[in-house]
C-alpha atoms as a PDB file:
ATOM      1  CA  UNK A   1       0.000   0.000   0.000  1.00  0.00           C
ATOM      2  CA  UNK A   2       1.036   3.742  -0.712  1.00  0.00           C
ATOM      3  CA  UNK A   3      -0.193   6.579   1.069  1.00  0.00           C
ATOM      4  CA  UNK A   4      -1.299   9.268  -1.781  1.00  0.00           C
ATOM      5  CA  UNK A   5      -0.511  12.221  -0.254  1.00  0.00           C
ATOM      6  CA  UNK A   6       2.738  11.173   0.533  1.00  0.00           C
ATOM      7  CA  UNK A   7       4.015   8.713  -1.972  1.00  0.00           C
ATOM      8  CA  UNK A   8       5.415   6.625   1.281  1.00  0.00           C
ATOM      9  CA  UNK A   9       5.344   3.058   1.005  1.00  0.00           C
ATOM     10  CA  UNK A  10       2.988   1.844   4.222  1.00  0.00           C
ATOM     11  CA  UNK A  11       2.960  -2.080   3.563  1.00  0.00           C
ATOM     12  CA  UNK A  12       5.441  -3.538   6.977  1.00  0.00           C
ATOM     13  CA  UNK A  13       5.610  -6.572   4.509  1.00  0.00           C
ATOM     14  CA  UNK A  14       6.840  -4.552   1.433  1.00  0.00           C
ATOM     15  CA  UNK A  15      11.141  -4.255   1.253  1.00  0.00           C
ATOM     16  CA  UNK A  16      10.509  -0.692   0.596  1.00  0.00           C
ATOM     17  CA  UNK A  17       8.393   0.192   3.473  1.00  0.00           C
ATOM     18  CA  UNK A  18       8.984   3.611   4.520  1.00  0.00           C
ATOM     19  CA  UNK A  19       9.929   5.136   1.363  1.00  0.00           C
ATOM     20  CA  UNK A  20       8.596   7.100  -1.174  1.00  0.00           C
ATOM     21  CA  UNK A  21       8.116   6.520  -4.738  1.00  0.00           C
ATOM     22  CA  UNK A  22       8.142  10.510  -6.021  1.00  0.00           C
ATOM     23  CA  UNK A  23      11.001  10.608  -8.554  1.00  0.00           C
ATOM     24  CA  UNK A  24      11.822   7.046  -8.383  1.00  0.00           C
ATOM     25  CA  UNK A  25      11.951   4.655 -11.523  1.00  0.00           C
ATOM     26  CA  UNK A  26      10.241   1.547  -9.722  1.00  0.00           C
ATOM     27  CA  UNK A  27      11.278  -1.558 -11.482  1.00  0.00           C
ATOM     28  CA  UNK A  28       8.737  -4.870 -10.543  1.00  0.00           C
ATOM     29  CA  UNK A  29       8.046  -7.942 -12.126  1.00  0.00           C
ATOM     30  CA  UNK A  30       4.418  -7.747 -11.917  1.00  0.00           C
ATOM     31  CA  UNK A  31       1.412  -5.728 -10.134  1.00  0.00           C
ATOM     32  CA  UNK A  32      -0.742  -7.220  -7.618  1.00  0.00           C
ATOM     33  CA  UNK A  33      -3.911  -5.086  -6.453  1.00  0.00           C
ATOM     34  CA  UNK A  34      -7.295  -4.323  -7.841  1.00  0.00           C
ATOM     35  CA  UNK A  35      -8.855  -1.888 -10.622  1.00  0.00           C
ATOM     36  CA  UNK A  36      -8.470   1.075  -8.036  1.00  0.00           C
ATOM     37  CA  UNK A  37      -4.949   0.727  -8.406  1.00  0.00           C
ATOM     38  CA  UNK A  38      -4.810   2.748 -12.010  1.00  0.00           C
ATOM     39  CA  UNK A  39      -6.911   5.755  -9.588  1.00  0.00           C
ATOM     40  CA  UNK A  40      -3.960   5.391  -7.483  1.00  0.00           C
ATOM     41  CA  UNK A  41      -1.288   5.889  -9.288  1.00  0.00           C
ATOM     42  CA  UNK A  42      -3.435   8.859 -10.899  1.00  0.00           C
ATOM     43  CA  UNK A  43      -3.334  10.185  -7.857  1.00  0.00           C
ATOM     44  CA  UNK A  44       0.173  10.031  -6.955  1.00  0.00           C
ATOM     45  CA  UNK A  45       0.397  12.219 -10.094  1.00  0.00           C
ATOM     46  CA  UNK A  46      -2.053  14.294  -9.109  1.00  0.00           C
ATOM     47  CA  UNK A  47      -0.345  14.945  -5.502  1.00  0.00           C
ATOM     48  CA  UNK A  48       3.159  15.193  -6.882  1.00  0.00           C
ATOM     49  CA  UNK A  49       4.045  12.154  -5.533  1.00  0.00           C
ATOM     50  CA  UNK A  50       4.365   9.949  -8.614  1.00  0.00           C
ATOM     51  CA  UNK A  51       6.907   8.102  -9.576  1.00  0.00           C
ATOM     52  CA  UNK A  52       8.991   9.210 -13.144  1.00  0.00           C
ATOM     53  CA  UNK A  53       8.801   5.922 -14.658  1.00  0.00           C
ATOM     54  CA  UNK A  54       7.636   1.996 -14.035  1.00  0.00           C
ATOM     55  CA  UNK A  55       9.609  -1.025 -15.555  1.00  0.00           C
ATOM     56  CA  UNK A  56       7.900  -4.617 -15.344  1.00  0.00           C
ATOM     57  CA  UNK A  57       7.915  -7.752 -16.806  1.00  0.00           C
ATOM     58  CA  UNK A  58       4.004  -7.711 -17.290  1.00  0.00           C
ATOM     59  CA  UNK A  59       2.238  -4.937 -17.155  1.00  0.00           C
ATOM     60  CA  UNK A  60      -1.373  -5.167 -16.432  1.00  0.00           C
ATOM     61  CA  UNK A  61      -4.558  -3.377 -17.622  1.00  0.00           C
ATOM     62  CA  UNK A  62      -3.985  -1.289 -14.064  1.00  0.00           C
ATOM     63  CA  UNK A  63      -1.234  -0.617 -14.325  1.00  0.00           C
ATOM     64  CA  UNK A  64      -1.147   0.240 -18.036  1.00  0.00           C
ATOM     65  CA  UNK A  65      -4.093   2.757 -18.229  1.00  0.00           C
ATOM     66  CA  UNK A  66      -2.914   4.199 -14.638  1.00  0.00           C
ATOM     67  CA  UNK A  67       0.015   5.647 -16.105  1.00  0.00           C
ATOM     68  CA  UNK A  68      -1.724   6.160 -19.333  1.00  0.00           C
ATOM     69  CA  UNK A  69      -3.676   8.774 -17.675  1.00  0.00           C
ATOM     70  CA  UNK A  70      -1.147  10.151 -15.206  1.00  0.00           C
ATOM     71  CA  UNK A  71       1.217  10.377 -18.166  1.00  0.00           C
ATOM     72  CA  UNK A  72       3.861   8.248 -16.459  1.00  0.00           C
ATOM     73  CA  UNK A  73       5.970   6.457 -19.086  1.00  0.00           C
ATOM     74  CA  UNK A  74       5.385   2.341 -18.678  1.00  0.00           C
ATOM     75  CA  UNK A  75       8.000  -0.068 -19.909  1.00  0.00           C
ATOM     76  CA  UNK A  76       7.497  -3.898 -20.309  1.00  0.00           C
ATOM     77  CA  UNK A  77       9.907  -5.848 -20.869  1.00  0.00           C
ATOM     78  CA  UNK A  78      10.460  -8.284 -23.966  1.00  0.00           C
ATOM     79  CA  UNK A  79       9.021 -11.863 -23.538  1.00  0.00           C
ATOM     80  CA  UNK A  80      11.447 -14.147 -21.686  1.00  0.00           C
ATOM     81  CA  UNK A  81      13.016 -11.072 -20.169  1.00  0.00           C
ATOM     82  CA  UNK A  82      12.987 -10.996 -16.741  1.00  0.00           C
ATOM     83  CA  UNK A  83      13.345  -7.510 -14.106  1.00  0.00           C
ATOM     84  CA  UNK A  84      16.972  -7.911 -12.978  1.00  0.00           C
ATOM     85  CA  UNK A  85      17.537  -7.304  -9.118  1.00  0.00           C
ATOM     86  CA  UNK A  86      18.585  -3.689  -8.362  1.00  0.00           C
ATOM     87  CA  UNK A  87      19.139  -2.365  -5.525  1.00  0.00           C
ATOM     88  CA  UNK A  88      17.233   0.242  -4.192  1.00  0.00           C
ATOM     89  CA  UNK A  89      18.751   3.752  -4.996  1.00  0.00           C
ATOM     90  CA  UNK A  90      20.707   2.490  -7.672  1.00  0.00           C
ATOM     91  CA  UNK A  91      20.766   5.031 -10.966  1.00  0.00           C
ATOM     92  CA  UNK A  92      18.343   4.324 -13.530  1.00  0.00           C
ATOM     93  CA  UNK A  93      17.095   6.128 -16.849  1.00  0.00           C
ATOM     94  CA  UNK A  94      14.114   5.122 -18.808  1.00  0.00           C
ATOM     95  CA  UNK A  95      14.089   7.023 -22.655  1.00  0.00           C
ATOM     96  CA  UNK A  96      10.431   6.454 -24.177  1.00  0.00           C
ATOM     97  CA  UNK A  97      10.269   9.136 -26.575  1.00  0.00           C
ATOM     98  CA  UNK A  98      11.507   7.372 -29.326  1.00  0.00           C
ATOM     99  CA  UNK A  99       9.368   4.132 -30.865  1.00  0.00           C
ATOM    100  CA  UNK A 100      11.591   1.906 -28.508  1.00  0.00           C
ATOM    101  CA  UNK A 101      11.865   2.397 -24.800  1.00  0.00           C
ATOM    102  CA  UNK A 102      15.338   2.029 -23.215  1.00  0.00           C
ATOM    103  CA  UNK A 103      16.496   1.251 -19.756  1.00  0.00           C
ATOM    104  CA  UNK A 104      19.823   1.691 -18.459  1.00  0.00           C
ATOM    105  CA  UNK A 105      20.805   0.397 -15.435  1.00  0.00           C
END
């Protein structure tokens, strides 16, 4: 769970607990969560709280038309390609303004 306002992490169970996702490039194999998730991440947008990018292996409806509307670029990976293990902080760029999205890690 995030809280909106914030963009803090509020899930004990979740690695990032405690953080916040404003500015970050999260990077996840897969969402898990219902159809309010796309008002969400809309919101996070809408708070200033959003993150810049999201990476995943699969992305979902929710996710998909979440960002769609918050204008948060969405890149999923190849087929067979799986989300390599960063570690948190580390430097990432995503580049989706050309007909192929890049991510450099």
């Amino acid at each position: 769970m995030i809280e909106l306002k914030s963009g803090i992490i509020t899930d004990e169970r979740h690695e990032l607990y405690g953080q916040s996702v404003r500015d970050a490039i999260l990077i996840f194999p897969y969402a898990i969560g219902s159809s309010v998730g796309a008002y969400a991440i809309y919101s996070l947008k809408d708070n200033n709280q959003a993150p810049k990018a999201m990476v995943c292996s699969k992305a979902d409806i929710t996710t998909a038309s979440g960002c769609a509307i918050a204008m948060i670029p969405v890149v999923e990976l190849p087929a067979g390609a799986k989300v390599a293990t960063v570690d948190s902080g580390a430097i990432a760029t995503v580049d989706a303004t050309t007909e192929w999205a890049t991510v450099k890690i």
